[in-house]
Protein backbone atom coordinates (compact mmCIF):
# COMPACT_ATOMS: atom_id res chain seq x y z
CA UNK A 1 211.66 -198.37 9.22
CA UNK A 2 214.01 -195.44 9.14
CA UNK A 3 211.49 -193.41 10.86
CA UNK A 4 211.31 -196.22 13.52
CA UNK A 5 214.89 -197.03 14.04
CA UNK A 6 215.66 -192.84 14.79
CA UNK A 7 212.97 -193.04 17.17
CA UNK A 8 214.09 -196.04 19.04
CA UNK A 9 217.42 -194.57 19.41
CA UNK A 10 216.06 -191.25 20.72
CA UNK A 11 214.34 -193.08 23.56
CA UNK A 12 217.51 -195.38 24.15
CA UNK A 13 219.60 -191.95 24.98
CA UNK A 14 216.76 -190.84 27.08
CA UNK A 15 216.65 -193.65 29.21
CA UNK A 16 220.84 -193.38 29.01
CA UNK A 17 220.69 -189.83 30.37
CA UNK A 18 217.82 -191.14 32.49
CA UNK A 19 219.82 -193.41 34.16
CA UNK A 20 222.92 -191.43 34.20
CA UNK A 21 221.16 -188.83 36.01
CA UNK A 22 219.87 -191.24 38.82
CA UNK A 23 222.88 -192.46 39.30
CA UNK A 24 224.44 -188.64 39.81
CA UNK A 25 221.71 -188.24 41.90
CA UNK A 26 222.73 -191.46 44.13
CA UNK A 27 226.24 -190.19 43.95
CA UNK A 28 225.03 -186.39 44.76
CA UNK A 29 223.33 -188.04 47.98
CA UNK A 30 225.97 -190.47 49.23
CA UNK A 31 228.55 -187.45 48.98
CA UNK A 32 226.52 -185.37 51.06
CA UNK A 33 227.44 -184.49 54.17
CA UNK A 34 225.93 -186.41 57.27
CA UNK A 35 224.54 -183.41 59.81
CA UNK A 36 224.24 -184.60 63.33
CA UNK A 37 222.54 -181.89 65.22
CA UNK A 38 223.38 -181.33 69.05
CA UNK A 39 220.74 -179.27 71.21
CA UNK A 40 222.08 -178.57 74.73
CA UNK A 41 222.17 -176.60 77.51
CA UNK A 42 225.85 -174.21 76.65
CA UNK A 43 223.57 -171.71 79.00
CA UNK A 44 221.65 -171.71 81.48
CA UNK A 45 220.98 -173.59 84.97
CA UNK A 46 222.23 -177.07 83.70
CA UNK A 47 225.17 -175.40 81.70
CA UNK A 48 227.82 -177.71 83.37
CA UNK A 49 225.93 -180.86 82.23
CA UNK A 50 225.68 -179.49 79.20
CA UNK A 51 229.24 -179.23 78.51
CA UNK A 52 229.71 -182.20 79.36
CA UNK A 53 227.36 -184.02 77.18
CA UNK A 54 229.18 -181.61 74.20
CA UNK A 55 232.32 -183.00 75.16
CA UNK A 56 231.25 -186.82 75.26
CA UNK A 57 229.61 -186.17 71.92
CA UNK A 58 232.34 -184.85 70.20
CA UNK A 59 235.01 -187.41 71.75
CA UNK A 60 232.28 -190.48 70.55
CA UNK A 61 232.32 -189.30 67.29
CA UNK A 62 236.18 -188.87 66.81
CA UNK A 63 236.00 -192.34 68.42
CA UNK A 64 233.81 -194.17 66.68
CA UNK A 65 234.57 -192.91 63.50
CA UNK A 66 238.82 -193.67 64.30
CA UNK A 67 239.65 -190.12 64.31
CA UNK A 68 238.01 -189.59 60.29
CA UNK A 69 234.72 -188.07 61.63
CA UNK A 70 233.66 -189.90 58.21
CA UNK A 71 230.86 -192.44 57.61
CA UNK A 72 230.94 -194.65 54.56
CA UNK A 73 233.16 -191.50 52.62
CA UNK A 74 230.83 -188.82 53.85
CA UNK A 75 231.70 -186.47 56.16
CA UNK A 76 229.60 -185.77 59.25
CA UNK A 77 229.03 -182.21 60.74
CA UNK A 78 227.86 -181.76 64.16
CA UNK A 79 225.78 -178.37 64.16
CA UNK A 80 225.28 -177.47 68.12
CA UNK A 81 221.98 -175.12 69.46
CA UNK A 82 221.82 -173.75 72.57
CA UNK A 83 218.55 -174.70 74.58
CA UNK A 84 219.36 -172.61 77.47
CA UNK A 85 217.75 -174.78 79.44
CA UNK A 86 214.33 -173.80 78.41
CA UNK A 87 211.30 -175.98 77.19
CA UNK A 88 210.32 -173.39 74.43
CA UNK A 89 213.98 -172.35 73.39
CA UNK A 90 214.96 -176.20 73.00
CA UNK A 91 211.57 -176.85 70.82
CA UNK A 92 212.27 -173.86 68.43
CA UNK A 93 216.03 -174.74 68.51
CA UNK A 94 214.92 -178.87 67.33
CA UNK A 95 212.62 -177.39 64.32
CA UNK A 96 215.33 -174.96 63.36
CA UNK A 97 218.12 -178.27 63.17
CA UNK A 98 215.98 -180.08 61.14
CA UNK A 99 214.14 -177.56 58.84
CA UNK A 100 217.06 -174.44 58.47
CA UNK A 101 220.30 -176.55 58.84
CA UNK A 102 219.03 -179.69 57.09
CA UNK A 103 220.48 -182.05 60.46
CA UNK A 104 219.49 -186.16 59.35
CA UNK A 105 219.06 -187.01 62.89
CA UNK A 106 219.73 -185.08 66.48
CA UNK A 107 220.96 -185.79 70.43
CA UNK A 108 220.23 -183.67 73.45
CA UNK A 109 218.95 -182.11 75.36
CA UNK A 110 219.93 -182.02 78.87
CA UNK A 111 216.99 -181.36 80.84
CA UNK A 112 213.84 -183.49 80.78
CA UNK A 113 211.18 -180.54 80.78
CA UNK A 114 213.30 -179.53 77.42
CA UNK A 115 213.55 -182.78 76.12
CA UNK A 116 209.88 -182.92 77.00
CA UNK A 117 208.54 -180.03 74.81
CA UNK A 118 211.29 -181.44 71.65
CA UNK A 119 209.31 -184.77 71.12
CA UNK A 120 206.89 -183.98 69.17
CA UNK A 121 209.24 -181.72 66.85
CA UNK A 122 210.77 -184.58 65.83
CA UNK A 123 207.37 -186.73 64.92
CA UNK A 124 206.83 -183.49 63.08
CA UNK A 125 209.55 -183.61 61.43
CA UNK A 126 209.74 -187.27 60.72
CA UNK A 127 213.59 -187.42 62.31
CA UNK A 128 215.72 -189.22 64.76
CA UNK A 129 216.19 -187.35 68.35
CA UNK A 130 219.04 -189.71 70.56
CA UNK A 131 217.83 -188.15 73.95
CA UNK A 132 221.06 -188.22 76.30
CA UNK A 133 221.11 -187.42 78.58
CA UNK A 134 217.24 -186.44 80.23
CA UNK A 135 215.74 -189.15 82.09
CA UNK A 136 212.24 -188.49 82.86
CA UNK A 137 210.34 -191.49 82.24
CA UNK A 138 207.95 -190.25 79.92
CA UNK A 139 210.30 -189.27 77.18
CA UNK A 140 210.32 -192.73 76.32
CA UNK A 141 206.79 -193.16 78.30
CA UNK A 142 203.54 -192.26 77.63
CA UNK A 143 205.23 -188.90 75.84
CA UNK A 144 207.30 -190.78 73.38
CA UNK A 145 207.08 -191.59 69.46
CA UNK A 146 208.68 -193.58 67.42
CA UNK A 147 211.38 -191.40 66.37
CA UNK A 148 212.81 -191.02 69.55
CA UNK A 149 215.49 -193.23 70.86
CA UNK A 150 217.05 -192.56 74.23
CA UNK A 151 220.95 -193.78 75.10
CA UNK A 152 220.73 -191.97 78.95
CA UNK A 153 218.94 -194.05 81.48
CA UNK A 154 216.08 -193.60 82.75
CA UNK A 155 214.39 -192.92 85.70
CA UNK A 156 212.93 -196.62 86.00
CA UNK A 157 216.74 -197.98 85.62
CA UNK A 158 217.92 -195.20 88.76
CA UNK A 159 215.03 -197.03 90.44
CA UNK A 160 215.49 -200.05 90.31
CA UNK A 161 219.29 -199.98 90.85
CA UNK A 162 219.08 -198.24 93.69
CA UNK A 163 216.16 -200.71 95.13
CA UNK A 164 218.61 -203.63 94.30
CA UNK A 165 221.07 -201.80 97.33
CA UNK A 166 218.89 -201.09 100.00
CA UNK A 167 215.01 -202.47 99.00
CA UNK A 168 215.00 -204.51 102.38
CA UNK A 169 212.01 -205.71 104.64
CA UNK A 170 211.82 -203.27 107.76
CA UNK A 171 213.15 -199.85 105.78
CA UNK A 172 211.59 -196.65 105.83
CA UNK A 173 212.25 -194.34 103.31
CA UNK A 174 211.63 -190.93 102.49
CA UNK A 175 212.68 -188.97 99.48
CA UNK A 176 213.48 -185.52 98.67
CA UNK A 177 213.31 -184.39 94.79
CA UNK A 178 213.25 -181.09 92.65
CA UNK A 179 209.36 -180.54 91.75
CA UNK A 180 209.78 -180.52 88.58
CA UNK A 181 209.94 -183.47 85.77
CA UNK A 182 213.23 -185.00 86.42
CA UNK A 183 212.09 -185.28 90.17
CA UNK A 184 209.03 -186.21 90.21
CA UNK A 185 209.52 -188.89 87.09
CA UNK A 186 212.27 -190.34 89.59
CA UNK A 187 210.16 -190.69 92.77
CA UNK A 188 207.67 -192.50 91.04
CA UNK A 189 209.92 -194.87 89.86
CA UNK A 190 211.88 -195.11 92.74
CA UNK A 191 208.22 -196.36 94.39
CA UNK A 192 207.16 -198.52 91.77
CA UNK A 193 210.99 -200.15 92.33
CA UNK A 194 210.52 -200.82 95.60
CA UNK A 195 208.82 -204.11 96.60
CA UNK A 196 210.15 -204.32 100.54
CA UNK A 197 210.86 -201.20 101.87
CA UNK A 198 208.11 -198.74 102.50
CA UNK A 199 207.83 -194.72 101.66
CA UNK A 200 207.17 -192.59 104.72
CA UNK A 201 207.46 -189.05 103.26
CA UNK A 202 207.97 -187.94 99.45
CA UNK A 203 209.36 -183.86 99.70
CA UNK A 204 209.60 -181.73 97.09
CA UNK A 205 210.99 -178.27 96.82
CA UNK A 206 211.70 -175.64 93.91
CA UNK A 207 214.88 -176.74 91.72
CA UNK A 208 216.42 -173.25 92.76
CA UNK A 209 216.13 -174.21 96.19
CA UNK A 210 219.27 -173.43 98.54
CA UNK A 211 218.38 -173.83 102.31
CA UNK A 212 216.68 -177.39 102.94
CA UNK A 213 216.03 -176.71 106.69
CA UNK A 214 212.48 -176.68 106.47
CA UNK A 215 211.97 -179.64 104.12
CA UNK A 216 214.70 -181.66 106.24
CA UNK A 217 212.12 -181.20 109.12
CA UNK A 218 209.35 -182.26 107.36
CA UNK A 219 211.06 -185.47 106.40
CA UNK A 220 212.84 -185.60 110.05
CA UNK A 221 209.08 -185.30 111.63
CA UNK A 222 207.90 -188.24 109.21
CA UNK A 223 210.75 -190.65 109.93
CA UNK A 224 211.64 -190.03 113.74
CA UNK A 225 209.60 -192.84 115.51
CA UNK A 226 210.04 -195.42 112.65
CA UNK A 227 211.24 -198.56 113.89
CA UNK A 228 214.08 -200.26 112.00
CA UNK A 229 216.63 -199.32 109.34
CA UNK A 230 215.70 -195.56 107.44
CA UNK A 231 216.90 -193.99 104.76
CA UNK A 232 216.70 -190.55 103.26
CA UNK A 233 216.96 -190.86 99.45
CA UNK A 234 218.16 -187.80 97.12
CA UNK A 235 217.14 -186.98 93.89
CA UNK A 236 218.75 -183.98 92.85
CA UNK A 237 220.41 -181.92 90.00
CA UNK A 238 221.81 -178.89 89.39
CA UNK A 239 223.85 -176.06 91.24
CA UNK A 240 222.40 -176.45 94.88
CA UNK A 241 223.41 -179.15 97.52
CA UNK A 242 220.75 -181.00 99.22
CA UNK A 243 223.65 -182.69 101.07
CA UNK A 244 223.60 -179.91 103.27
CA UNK A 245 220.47 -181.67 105.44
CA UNK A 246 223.43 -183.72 106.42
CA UNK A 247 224.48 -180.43 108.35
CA UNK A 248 221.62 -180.72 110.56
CA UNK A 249 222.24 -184.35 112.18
CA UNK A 250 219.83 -187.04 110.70
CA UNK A 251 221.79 -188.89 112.45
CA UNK A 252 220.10 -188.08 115.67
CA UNK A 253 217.27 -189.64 114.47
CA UNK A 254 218.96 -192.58 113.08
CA UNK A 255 218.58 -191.68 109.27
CA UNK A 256 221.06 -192.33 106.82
CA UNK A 257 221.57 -190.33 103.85
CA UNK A 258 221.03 -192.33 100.30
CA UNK A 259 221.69 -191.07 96.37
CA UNK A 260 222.22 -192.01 93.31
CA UNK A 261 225.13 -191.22 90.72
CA UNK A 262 226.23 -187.84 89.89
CA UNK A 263 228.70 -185.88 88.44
CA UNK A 264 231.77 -184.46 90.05
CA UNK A 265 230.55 -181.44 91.56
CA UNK A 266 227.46 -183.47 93.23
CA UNK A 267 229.68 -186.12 94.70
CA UNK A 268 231.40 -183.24 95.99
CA UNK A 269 228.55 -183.08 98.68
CA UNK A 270 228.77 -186.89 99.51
CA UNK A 271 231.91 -186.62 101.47
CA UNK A 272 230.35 -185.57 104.27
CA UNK A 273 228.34 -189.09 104.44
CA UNK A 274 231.32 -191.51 103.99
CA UNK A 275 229.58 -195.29 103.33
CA UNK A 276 226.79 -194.37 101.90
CA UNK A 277 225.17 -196.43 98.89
CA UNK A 278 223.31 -196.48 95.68
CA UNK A 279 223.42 -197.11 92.55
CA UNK A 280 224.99 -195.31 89.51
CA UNK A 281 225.18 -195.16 85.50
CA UNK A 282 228.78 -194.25 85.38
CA UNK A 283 231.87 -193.35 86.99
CA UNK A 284 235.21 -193.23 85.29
CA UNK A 285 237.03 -195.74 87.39
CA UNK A 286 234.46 -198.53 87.56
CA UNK A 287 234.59 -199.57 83.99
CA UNK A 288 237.69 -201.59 82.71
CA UNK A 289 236.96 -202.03 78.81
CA UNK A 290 238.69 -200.25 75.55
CA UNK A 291 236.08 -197.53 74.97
CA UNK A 292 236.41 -196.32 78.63
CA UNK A 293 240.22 -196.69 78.81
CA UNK A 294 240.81 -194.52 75.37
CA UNK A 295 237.92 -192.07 76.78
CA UNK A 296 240.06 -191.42 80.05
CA UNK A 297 242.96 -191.03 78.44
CA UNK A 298 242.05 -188.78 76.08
CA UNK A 299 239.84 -186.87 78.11
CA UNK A 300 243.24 -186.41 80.37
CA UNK A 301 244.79 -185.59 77.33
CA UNK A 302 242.38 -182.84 75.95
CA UNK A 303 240.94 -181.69 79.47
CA UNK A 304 243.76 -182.66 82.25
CA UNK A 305 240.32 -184.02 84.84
CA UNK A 306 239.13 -187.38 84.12
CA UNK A 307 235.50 -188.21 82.31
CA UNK A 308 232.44 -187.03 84.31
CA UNK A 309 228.86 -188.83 84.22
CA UNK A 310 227.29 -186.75 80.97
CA UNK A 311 230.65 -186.92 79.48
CA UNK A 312 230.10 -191.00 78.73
CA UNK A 313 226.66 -190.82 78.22
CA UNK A 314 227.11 -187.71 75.31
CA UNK A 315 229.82 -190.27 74.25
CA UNK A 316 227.50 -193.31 73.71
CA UNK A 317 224.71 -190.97 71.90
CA UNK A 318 227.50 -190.62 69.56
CA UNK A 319 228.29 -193.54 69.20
CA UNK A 320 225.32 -194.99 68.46
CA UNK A 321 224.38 -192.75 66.06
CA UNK A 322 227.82 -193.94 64.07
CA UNK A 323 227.46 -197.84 64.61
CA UNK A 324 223.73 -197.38 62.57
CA UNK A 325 225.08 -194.88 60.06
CA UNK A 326 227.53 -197.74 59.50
CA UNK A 327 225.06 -200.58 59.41
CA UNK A 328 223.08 -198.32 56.72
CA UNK A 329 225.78 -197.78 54.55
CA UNK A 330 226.18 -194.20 55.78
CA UNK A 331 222.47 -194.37 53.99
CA UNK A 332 220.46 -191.49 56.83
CA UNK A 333 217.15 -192.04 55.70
CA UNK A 334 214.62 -192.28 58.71
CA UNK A 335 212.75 -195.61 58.08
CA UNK A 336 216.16 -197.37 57.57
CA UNK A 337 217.64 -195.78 60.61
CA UNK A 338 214.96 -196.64 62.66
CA UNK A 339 214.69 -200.17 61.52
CA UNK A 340 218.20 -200.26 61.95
CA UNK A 341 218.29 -198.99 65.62
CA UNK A 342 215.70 -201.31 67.00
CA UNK A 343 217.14 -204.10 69.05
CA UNK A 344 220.90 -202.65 67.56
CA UNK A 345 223.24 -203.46 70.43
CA UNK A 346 226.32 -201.26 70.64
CA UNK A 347 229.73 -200.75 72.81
CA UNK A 348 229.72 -197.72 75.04
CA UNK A 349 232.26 -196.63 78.08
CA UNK A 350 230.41 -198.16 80.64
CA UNK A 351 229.28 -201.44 78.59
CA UNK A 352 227.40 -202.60 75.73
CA UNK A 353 223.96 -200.96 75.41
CA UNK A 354 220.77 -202.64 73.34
CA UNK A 355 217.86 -199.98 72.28
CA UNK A 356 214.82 -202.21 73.06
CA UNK A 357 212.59 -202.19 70.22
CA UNK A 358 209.33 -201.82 71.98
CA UNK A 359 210.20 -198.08 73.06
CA UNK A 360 213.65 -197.60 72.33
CA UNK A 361 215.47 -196.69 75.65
CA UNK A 362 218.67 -198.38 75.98
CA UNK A 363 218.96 -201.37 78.46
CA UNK A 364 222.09 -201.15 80.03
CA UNK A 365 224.36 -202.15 83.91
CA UNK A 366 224.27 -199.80 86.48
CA UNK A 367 226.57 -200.29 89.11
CA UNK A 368 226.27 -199.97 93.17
CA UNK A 369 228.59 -197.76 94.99
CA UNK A 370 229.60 -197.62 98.54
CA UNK A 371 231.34 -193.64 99.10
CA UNK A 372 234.36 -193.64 100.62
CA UNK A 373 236.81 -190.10 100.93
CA UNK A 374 239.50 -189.84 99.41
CA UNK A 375 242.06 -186.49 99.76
CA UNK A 376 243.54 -187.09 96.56
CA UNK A 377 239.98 -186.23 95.24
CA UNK A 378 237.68 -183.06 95.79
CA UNK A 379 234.80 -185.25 95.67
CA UNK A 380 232.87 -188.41 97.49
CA UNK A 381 234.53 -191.45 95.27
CA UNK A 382 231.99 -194.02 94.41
CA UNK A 383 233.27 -197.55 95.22
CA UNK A 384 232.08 -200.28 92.87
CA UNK A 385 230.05 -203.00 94.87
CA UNK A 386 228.64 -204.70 92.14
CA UNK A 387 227.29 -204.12 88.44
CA UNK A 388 223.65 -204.63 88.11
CA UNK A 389 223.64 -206.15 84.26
CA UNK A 390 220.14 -205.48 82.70
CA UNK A 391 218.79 -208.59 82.99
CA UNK A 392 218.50 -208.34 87.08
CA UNK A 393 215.93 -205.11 86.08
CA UNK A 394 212.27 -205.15 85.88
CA UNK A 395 211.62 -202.08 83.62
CA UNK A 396 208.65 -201.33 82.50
CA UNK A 397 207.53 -200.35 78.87
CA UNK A 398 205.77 -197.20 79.93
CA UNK A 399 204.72 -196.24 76.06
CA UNK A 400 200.74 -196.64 74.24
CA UNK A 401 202.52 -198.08 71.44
């Protein structure tokens, strides 16, 4: 019996230290730091969205976090990689956030040929990528897995808020685009958003592309002897200014210029088309709610300009990466993320966003714009017409889930 009761006690401190031990071991974990990694273009063609995005990031999570940049008593530490811009750089960059620096989950990149060649990196490594702000339709298309969620639009929401201003019975419209993902991904939305007006002419021309004479008279010899209303619509980003065509009198032929949103240096080209519409995801003066007004004002504070386009959407990425890390507990396992973020709604600058569960891209408003000039600003200012809620959009779940 003696023998019996020594042995029973050894095993009851074993299963004491046992237990004490998991429980460090919970402790250990939940006193971790949280790693957010950031890939982005700092260098490289789209360096000036990229800063942007690295700004909005870094203001959401000061934001959303009330100035702690703590979740649940942990601490989170953004760890930023420079994609350059490049589709190989931006894949090795991913694998090195998740398997050197130990990131839970990451945002970026910028461009959608990057953001392109990072998806399967993170199905590889079995961890969340927010993509904000790349838009190609595939990344959340027929290239996307389920550990990709995406807070930027995409190129079906451009489309379709930009049919909802001008998709009219008796337009012809041509488009102009960079051949390249982003472009290309857009004009075939734009099309498939179109239900009324009819495409003449697609163009597309090298994203380093700086005189647009002779693709403005390929479009011009398309559109000429169209009857009725026509439209030349823009998808563009990056240094050069397509806006330029504007130089060599569509006018003449009775075509009006058309574009989506863009940041401040591209609206900088749409002064010289005063009235002209579309449809945008953000601009700083269009959105009256809390999140905006605090991101204005301190972006005056920190930055003396006001928020730019990427700036709000590197702001919502950040934010929703906060609002699930709070709904877990600050737990950043994947499965409980995931589960988490499907169908999660969440308060952003420009509006509430939901991630839709079936391929997680973020339904969201995008708002029509008229231009109109303004001296005090160095830029085309985007007038609000109207917001375009989500509900009013037909997009399409592109994905073979």
């Amino acid at each position: 019996m003696h023998a019996y009761l020594n042995i029973a006690a050894r095993l009851g401190a074993l299963t004491l230290a046992a237990l004490a031990l998991g429980q460090a071991s919970v402790a250990t974990a939940q006193s971790k730091d949280i790693k957010i990694g950031l890939v982005y273009s700092r260098t490289g063609p789209l360096e000036a969205y990229g800063k942007q995005t690295q700004a909005g990031v870094a203001l959401g999570l000061d934001y959303a976090t009330g100035g702690t940049m703590k979740v649940n008593g942990r601490k989170i530490v953004l760890v930023e990689k420079d994609d350059q811009g490049k589709p190989d750089v931006g894949k090795s960059q991913l694998a090195s956030a998740y398997a050197d620096d130990k990131v839970d989950l990451a945002i970026g990149p910028v461009s959608s040929g990057v953001a392109l060649a990072m998806l399967p990196v993170a199905e590889e490594n079995k961890k969340i990528l927010i993509v904000e702000p790349a838009v190609a339709d595939s990344i959340t298309g027929d290239k996307w897995n389920r550990y990709i969620f995406r807070t930027g639009r995409n190129s079906s929401q451009d489309a379709a808020a930009n049919a909802a201003a001008f998709d009219k019975d008796g337009v012809s419209v041509a488009t102009l685009a960079q051949d390249y993902a982003f472009g290309r991904d857009g004009v075939k939305a734009f099309k498939d958003g179109l239900k009324k007006a009819k495409i003449v002419h697609e163009e597309y021309l090298p994203t380093t592309t700086t005189d647009f004479t002779a693709g403005a008279q390929r479009i011009f010899d398309a559109m000429k002897d169209k009857p009725g209303r026509k439209i030349l619509f823009i998808i563009w980003a990056g240094a050069s200014n397509p806006f330029k065509i504007a130089d060599l009198d569509p006018k003449r032929y009775g075509i009006e210029l058309a574009s989506g949103g863009n940041t401040f240096a591209g609206l900088a080209g749409y002064k010289v088309a005063p009235g002209m519409e579309g449809a945008t995801y953000y601009y700083f003066s269009m959105h009256k709610n809390p999140i905006n007004n605090w991101l204005i004002t301190e972006h005056y504070r920190r930055f003396k300009t006001p928020p730019d386009l990427f700036t709000a959407g590197g702001m919502a990425a950040a934010i929703a990466a906060v609002e699930a890390l709070k709904k877990t507990g600050g737990d950043t396992s994947t499965e409980k993320l995931i589960k988490t973020m499907e169908g999660m709604s969440f308060d952003t600058p420009k509006g509430k966003m939901t991630f839709r569960p079936q391929d997680h891209q973020a339904m969201q408003s995008m708002f029509h714009f008229k231009i109109k000039v303004d001296p005090a600003f160095a830029w085309g200012v985007p007038e609000l017409v109207r917001e375009i809620k989500a509900d009013e959009m037909t997009i399409p779940v592109r994905n073979k889930r």
